[in-house]
C-alpha atoms as a PDB file:
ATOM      1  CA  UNK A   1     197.381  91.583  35.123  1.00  0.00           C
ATOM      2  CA  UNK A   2     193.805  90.218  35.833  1.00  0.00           C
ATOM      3  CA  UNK A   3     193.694  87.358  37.749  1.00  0.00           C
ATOM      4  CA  UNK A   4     190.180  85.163  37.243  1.00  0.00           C
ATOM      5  CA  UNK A   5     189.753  84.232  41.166  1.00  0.00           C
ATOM      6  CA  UNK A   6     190.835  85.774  44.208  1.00  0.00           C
ATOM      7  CA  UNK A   7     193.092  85.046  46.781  1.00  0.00           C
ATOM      8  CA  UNK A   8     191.509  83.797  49.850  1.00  0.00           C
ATOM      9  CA  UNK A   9     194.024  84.888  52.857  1.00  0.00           C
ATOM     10  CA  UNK A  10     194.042  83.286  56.469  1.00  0.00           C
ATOM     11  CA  UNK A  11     195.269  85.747  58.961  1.00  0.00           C
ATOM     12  CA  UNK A  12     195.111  83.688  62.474  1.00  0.00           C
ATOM     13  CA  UNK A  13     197.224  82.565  65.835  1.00  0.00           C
ATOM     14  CA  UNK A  14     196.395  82.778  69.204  1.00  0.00           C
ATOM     15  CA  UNK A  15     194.510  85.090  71.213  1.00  0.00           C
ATOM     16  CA  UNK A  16     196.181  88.338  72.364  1.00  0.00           C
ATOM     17  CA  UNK A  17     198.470  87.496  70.013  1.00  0.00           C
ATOM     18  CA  UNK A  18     197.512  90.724  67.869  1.00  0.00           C
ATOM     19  CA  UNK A  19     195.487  89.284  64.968  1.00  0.00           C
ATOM     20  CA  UNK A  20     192.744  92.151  64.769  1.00  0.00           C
ATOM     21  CA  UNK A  21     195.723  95.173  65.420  1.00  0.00           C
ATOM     22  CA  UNK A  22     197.532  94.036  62.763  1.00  0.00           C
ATOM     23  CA  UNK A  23     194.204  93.508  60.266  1.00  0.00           C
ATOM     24  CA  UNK A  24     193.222  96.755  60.989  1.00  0.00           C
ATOM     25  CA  UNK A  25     196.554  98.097  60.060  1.00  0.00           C
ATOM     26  CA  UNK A  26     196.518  95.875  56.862  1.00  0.00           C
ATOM     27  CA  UNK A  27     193.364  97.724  55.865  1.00  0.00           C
ATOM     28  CA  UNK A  28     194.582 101.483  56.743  1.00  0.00           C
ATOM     29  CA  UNK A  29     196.887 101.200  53.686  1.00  0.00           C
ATOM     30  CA  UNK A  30     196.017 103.444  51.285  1.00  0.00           C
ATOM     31  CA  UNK A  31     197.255 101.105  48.174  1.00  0.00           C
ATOM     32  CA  UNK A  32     195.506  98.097  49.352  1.00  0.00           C
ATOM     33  CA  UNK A  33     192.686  96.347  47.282  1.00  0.00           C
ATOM     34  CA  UNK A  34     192.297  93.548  50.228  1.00  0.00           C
ATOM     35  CA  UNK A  35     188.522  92.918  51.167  1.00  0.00           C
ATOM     36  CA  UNK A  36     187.736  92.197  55.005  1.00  0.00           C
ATOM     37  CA  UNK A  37     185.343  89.174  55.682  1.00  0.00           C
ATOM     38  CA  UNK A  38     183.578  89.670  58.799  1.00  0.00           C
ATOM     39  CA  UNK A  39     183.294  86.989  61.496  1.00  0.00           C
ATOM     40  CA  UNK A  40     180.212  86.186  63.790  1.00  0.00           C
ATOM     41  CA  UNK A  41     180.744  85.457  67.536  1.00  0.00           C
ATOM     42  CA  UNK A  42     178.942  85.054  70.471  1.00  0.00           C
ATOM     43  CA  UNK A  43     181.124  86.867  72.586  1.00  0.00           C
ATOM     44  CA  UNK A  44     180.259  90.238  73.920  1.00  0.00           C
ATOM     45  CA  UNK A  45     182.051  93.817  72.214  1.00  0.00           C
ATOM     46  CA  UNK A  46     184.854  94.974  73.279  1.00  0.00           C
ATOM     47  CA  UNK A  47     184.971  98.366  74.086  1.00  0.00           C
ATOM     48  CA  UNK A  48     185.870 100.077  70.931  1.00  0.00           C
ATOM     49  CA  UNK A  49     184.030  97.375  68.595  1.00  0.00           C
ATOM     50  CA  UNK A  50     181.375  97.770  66.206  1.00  0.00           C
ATOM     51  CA  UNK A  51     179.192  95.494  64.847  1.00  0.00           C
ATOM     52  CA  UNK A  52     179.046  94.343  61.518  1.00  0.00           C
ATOM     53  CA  UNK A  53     182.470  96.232  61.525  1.00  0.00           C
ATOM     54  CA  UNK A  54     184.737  93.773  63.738  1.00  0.00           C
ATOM     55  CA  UNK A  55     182.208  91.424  64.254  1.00  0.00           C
ATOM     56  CA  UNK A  56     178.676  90.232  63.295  1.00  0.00           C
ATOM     57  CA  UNK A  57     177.498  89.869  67.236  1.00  0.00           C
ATOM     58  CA  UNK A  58     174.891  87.139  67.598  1.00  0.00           C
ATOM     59  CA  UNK A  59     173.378  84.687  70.181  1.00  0.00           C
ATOM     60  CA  UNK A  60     174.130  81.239  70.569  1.00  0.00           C
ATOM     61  CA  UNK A  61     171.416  80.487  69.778  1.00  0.00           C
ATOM     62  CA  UNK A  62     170.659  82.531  66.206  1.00  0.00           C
ATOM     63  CA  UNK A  63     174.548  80.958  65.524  1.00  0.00           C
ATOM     64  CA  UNK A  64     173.649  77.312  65.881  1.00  0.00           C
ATOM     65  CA  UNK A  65     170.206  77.790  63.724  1.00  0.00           C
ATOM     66  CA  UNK A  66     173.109  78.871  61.144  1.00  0.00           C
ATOM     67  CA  UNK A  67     175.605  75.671  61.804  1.00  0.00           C
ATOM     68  CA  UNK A  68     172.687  73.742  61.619  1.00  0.00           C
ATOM     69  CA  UNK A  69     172.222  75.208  57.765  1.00  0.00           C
ATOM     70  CA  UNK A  70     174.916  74.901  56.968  1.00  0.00           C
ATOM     71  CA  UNK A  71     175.784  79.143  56.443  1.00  0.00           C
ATOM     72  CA  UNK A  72     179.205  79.288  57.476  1.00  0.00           C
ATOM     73  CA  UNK A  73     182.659  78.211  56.058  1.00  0.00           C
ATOM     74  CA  UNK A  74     183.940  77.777  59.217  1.00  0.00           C
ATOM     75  CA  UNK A  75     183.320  77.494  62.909  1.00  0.00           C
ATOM     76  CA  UNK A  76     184.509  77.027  66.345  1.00  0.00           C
ATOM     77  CA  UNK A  77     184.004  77.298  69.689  1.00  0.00           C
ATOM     78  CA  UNK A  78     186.518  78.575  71.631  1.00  0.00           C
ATOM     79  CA  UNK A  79     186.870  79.668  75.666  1.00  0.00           C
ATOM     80  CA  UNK A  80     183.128  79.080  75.688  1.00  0.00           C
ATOM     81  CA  UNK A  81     181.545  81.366  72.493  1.00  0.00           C
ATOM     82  CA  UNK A  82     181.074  80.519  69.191  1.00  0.00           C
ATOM     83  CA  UNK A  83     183.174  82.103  65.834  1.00  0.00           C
ATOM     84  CA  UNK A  84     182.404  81.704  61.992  1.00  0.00           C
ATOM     85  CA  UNK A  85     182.670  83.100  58.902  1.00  0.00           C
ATOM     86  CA  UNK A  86     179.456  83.426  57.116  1.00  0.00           C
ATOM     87  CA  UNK A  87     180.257  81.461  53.429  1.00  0.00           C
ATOM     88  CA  UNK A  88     178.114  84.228  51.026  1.00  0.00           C
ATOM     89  CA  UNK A  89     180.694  86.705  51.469  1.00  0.00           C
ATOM     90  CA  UNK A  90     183.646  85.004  50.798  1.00  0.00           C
ATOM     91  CA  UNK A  91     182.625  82.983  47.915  1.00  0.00           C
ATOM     92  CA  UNK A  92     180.968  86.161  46.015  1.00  0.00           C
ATOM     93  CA  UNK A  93     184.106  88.456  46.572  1.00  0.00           C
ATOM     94  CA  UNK A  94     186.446  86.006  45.176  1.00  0.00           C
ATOM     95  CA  UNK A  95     184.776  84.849  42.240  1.00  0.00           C
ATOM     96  CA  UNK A  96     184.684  88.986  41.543  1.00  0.00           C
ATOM     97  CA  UNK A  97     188.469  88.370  41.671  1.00  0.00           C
ATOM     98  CA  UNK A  98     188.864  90.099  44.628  1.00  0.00           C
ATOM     99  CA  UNK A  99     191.890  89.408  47.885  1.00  0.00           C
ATOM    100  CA  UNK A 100     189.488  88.768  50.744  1.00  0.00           C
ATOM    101  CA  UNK A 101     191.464  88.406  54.182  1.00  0.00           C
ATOM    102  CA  UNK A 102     189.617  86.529  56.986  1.00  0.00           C
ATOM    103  CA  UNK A 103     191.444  86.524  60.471  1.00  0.00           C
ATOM    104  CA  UNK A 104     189.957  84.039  62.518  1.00  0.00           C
ATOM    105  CA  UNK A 105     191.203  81.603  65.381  1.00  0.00           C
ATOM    106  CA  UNK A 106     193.446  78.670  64.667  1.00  0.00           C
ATOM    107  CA  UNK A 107     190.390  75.869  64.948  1.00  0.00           C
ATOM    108  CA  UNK A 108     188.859  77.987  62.297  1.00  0.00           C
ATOM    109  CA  UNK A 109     191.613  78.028  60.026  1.00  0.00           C
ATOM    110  CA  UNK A 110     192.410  74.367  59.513  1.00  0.00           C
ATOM    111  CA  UNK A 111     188.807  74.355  58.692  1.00  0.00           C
ATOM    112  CA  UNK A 112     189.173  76.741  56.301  1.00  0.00           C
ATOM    113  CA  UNK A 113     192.852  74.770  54.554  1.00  0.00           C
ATOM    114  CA  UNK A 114     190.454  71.502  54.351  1.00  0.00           C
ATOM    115  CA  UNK A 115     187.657  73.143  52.430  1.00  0.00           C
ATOM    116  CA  UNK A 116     190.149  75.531  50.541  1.00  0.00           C
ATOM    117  CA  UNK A 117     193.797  74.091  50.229  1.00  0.00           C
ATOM    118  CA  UNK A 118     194.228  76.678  47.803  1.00  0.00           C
ATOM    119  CA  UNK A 119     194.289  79.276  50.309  1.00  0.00           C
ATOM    120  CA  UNK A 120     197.338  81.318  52.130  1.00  0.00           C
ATOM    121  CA  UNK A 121     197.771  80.257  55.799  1.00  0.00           C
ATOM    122  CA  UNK A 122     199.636  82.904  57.707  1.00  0.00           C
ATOM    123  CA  UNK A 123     200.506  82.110  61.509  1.00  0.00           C
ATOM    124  CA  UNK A 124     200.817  85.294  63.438  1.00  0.00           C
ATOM    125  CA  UNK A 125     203.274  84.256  66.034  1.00  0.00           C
ATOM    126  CA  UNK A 126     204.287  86.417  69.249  1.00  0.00           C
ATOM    127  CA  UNK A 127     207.558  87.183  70.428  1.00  0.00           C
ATOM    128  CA  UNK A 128     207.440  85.259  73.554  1.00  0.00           C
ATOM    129  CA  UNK A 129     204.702  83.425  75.540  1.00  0.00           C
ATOM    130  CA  UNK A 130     205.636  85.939  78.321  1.00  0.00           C
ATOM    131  CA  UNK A 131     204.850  88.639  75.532  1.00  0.00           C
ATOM    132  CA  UNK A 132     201.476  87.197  75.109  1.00  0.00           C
ATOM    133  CA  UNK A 133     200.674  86.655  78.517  1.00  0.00           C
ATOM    134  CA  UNK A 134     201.661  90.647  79.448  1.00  0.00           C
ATOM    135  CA  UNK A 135     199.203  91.642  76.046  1.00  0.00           C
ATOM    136  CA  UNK A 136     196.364  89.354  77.155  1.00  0.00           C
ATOM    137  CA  UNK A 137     196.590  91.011  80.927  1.00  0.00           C
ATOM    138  CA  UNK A 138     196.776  95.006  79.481  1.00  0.00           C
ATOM    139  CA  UNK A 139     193.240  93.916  77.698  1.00  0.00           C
ATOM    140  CA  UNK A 140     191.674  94.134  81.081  1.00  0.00           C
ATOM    141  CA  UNK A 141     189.137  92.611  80.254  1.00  0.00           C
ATOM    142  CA  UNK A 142     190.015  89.012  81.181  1.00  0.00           C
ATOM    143  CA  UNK A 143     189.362  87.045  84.587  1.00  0.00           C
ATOM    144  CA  UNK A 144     192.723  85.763  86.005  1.00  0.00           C
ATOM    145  CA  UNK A 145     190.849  82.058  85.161  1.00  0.00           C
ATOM    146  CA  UNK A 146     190.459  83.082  81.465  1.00  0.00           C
ATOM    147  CA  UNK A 147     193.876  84.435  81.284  1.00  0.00           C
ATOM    148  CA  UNK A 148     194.906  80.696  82.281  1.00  0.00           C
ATOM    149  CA  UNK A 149     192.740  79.185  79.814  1.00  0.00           C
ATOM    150  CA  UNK A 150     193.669  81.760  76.858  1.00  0.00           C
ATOM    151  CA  UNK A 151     197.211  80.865  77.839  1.00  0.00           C
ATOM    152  CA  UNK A 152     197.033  77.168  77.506  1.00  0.00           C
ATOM    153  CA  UNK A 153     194.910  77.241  74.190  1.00  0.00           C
ATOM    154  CA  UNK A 154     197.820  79.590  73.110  1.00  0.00           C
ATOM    155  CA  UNK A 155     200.430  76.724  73.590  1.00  0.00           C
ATOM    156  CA  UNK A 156     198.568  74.078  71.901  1.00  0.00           C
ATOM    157  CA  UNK A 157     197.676  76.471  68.910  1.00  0.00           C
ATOM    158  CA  UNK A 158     201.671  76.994  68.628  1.00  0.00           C
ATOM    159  CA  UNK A 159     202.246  73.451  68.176  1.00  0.00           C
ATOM    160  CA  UNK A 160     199.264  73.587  65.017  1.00  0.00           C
ATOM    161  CA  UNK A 161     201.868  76.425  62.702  1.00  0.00           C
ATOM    162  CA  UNK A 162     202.522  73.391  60.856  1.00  0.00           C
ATOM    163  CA  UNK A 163     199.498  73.277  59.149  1.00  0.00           C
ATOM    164  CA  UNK A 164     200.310  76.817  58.027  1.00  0.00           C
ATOM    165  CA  UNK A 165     202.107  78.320  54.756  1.00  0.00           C
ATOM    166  CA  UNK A 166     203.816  81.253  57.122  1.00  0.00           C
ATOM    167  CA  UNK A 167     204.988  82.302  59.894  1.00  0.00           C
ATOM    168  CA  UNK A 168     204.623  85.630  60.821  1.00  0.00           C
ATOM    169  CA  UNK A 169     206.075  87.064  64.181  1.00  0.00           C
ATOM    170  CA  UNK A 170     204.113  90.426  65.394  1.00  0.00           C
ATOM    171  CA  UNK A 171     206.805  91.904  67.297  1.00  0.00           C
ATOM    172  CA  UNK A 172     205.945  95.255  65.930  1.00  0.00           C
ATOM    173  CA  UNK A 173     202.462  95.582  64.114  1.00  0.00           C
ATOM    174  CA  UNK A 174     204.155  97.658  61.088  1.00  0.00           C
ATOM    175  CA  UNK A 175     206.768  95.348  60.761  1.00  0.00           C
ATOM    176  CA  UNK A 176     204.315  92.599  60.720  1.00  0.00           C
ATOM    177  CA  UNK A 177     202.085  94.164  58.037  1.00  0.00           C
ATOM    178  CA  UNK A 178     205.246  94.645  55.894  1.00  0.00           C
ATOM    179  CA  UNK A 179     205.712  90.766  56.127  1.00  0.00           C
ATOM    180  CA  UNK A 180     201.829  89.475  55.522  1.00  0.00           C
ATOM    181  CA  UNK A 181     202.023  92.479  52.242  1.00  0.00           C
ATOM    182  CA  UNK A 182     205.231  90.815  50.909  1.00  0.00           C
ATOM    183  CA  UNK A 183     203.757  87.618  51.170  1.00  0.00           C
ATOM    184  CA  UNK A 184     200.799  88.559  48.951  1.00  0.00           C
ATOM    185  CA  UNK A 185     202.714  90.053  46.608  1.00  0.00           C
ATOM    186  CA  UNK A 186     205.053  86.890  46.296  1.00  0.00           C
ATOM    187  CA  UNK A 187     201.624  84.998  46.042  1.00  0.00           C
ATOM    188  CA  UNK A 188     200.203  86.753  43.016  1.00  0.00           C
ATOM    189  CA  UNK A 189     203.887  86.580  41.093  1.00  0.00           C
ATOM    190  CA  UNK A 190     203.457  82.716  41.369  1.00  0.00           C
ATOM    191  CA  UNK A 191     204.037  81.062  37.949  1.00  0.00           C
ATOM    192  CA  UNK A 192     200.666  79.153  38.372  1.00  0.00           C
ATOM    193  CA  UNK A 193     198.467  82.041  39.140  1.00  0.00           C
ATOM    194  CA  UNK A 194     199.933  84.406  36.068  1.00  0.00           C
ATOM    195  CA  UNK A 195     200.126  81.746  33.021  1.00  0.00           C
ATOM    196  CA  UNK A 196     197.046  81.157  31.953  1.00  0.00           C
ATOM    197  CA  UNK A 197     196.535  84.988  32.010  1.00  0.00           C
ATOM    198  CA  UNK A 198     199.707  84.839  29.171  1.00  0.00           C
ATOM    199  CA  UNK A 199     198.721  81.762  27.108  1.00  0.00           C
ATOM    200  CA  UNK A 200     195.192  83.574  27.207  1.00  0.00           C
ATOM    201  CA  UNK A 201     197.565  86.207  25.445  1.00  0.00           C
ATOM    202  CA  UNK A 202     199.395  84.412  23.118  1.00  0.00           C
ATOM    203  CA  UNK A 203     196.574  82.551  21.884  1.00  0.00           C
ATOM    204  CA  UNK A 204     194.501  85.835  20.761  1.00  0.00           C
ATOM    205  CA  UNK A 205     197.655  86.656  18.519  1.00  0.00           C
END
């Protein structure tokens, strides 16, 4: 069953909550037709990332020349750098009819739900705000002042799930995957998304 549009899917939640684990696992399964939109940042690679495969890395400044026209479908700054995602890509893929996934921060998504209410919101939650805390720290990679900060942006995105369509608790990443695939699924049985396909089909009788 052909569906005209795509479905444009929100994967987001605090930092060090697991958001690009879990994406990455989403897209290791071998029956999945879900497209990845790439964010740009500011922030410097992690070890182990590639750009213009986990991120589009850019300067501040190249990324305001692009808020300023207008090239992104949303943005936010957040502990200091700069996030978007870049609007040609997204809008191409679904009108190819095409799942496109973009896993962003929570500023970003509500951004997203305002310009596309359509969308699916998925909240990646963690087990515990100790949990998160002990996953930020095993990065390494974060100042004991960062940690802080990441920490108490993490509480205030918690309080924002209500703008969201899930919940989604990463307590184990395949577990987690299993949840955000069921959701899809349920998403593309939906009544509304399936019967114009069938009144397209009993109108050519």
């Amino acid at each position: 069953m052909k569906h005209e549009r795509g479905l444009l899917i929100v994967l987001s939640g605090p930092s060090g909550v697991g958001k690009g684990t879990v994406r990455k696992a989403l897209f290791e399964c071998k029956d999945t037709t879900l497209q990845y939109s790439i964010s740009m940042t500011t922030r410097s690679p992690r070890e182990g990332e590639v750009n213009g495969v986990d991120y589009f890395f850019t300067t501040k400044e190249d990324f305001k020349q692009r808020i300023a026209e207008n090239k992104f479908l949303e943005w936010a700054e957040y502990v200091g750098n700069y996030y978007g995602t870049p609007i040609e890509y997204v809008e191409k893929t679904l009108q190819e009819g095409k799942d496109i996934l973009l896993e962003i921060e929570v500023q970003g998504a509500l951004q997203v739900k305002k310009a596309f209410p359509e969308g699916i919101f998925i909240f990646l939650a963690p087990p515990s705000l100790k949990e998160l805390q002990n996953r930020i720290e095993t990065r390494g990679t974060e100042t004991e002042d960062l940690i802080r900060n990441r920490m108490n942006a993490a509480k205030e995105e918690l309080d924002m799930m209500d703008a969201y369509d899930y919940v989604v608790e990463n307590d184990k990443v395949d577990s987690a995957c299993d949840r955000v695939n069921a959701i899809i699924t349920s998403e593309h049985l939906k009544r509304e998304r399936v019967s114009n396909y069938y009144k397209r089909m009993l109108e050519a009788e």
